[in-house]
Protein backbone atom coordinates (compact mmCIF):
# COMPACT_ATOMS: atom_id res chain seq x y z
CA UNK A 1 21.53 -76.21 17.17
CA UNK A 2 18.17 -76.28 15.47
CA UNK A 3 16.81 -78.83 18.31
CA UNK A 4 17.79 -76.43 21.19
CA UNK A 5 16.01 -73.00 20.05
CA UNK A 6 18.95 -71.68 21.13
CA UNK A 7 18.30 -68.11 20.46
CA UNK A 8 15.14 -68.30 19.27
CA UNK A 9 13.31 -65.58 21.64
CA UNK A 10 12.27 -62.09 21.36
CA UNK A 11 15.10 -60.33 22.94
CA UNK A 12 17.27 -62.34 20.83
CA UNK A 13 16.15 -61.33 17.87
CA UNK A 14 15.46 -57.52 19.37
CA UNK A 15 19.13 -57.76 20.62
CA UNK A 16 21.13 -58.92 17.69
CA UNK A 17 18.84 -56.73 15.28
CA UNK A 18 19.66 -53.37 16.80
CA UNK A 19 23.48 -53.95 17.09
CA UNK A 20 23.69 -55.44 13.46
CA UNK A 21 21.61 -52.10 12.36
CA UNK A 22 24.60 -49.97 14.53
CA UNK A 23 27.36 -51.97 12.80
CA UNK A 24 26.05 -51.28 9.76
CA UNK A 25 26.09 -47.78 10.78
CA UNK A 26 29.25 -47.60 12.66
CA UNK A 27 30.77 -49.36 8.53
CA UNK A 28 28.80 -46.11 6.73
CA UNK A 29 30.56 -43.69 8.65
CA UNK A 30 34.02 -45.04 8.84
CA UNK A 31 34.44 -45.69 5.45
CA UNK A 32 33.35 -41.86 5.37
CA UNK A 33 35.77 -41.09 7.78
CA UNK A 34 33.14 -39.12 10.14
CA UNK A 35 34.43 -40.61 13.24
CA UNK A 36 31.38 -38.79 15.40
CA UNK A 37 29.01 -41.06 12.81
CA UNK A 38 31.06 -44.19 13.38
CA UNK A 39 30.60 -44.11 17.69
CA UNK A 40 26.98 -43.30 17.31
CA UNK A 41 27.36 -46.63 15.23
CA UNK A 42 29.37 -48.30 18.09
CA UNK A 43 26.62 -46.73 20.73
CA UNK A 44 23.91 -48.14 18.83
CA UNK A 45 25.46 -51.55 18.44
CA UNK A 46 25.93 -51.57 22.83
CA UNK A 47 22.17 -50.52 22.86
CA UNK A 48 21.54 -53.60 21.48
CA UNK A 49 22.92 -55.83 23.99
CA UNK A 50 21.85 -53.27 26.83
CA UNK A 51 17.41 -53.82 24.86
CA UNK A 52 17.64 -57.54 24.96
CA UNK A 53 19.14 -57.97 28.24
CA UNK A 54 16.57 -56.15 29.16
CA UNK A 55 14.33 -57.88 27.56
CA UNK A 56 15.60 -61.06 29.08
CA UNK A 57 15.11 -59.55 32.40
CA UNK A 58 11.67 -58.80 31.42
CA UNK A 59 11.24 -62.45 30.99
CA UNK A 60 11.46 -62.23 26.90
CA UNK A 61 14.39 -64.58 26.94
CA UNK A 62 15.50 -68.38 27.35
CA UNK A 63 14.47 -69.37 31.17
CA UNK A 64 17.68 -70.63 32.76
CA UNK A 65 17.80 -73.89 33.26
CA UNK A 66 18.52 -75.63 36.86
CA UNK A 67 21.10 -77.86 37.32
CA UNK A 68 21.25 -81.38 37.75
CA UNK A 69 22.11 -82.49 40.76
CA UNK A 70 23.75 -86.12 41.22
CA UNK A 71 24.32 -87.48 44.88
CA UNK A 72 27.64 -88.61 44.92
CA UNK A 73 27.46 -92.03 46.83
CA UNK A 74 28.15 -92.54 50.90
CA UNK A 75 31.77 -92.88 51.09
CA UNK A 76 33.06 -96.73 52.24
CA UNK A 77 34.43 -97.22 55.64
CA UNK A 78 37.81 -98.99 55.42
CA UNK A 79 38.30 -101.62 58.29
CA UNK A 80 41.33 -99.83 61.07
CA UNK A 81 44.47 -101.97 60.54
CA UNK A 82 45.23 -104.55 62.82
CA UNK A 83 48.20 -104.17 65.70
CA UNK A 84 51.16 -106.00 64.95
CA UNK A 85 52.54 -107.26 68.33
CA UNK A 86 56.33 -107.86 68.57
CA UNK A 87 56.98 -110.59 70.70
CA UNK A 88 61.02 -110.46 72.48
């Protein structure tokens, strides 16, 4: 994966920061047992995808790339069978 920079963009790294920072905060408070503490964890760890989709939109992220298109190739014409005449 190192050869595609797959990842490799601001909101990426904006993204996957935030949410590890509200997992690690969502952990604190669970193992506390404040469960108000843990879903401000679990809201901070969506804000992170909600920032670097944002970001993406913003134009921070991986362009998409446009498909290849292939012509498929003109289909062959098959000859019409010949009549078969019965003679009596």
């Amino acid at each position: 994966m190192a050869g595609s920079s797959h990842g490799h963009t601001p909101a990426a790294w904006t993204g996957v920061t935030i949410s590890f920072i509200g997992f690690c905060i969502a952990g604190v408070f669970m193992v506390a047992a404040n469960p108000l503490g843990f879903w401000a964890g679990i809201a901070v760890t969506l804000l992170g995808g909600v920032v670097g989709g944002a970001m993406k939109a913003a134009g921070l992220g991986m362009p998409k790339q446009q498909p290849i298109r292939i012509q498929a190739p003109a289909p062959v014409a098959k000859p019409a069978p010949a009549e078969v005449t019965v003679a009596s």
